[in-house]
Protein backbone atom coordinates (compact mmCIF):
# COMPACT_ATOMS: atom_id res chain seq x y z
CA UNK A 1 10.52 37.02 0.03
CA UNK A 2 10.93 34.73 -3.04
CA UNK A 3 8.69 31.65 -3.21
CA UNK A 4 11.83 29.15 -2.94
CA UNK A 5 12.77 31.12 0.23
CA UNK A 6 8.80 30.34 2.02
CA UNK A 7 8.76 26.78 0.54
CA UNK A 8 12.64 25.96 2.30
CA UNK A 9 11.69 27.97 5.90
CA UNK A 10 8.01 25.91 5.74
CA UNK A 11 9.98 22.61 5.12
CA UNK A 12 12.38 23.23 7.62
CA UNK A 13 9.82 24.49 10.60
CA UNK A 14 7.70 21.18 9.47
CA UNK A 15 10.80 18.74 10.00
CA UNK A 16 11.59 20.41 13.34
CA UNK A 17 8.22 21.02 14.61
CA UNK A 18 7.26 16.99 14.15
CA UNK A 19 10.66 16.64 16.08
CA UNK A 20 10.27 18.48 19.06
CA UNK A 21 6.30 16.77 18.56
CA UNK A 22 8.48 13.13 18.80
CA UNK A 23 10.52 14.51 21.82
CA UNK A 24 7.48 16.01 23.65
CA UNK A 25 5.78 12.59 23.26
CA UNK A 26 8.51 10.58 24.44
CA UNK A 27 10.24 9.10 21.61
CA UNK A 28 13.42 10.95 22.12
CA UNK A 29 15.01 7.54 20.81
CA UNK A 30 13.79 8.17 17.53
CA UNK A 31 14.14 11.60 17.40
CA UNK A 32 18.44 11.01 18.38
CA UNK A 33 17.72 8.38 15.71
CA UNK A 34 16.60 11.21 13.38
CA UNK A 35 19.15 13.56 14.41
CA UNK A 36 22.37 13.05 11.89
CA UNK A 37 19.43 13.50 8.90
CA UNK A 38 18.13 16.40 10.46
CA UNK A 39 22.00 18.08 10.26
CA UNK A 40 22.25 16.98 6.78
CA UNK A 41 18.73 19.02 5.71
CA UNK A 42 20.01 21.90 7.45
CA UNK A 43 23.36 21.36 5.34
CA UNK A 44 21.69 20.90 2.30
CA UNK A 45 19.70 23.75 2.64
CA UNK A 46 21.94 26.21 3.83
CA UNK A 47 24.67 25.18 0.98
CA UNK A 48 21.78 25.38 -1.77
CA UNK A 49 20.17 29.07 -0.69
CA UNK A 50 24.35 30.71 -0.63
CA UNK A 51 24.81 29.28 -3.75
CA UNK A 52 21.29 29.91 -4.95
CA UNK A 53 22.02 32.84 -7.85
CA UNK A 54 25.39 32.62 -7.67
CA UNK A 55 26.78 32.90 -11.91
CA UNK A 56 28.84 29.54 -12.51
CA UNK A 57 32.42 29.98 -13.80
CA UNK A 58 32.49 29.57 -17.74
CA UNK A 59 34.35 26.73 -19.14
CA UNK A 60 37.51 27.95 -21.31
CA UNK A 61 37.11 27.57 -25.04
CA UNK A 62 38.20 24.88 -26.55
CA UNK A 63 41.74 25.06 -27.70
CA UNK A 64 41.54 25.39 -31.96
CA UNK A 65 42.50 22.28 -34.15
CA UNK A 66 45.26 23.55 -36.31
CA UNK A 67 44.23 23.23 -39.76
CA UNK A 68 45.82 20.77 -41.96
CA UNK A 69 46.54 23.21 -44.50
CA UNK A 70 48.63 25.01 -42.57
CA UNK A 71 50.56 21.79 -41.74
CA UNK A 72 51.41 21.05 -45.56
CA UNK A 73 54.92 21.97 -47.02
């Protein structure tokens, strides 16, 4: 496993550990509170490691200026 891969799954088992922590001590208010930025980690992170390695599409060349000798009589 790659060290980006062990420092995403520790992140992510830390945020959801201290939740179910806030849940099991009551404070399920918070936690619902917490919810909606919990979805967006998980988003986040599952949109970053599928795109993770993926080669970006080159730009097309620029389109040559025609030169101006060309353009004379």
């Amino acid at each position: 496993m790659e060290h980006r891969q062990i420092v995403i799954l520790t992140v992510t088992m830390t945020v959801f550990t201290w939740s179910g922590v806030m849940v099991a001590a009551g404070q399920t208010a918070a936690a619902a509170a917490l919810a909606p930025a919990l979805a967006v980690t998980v988003q986040q992170i599952v949109h970053n490691a599928r795109t993770h390695g993926v080669p970006r599409p080159s730009a097309p060349a620029p389109a040559a200026a025609p030169d101006e000798e060309d353009d004379a009589p």
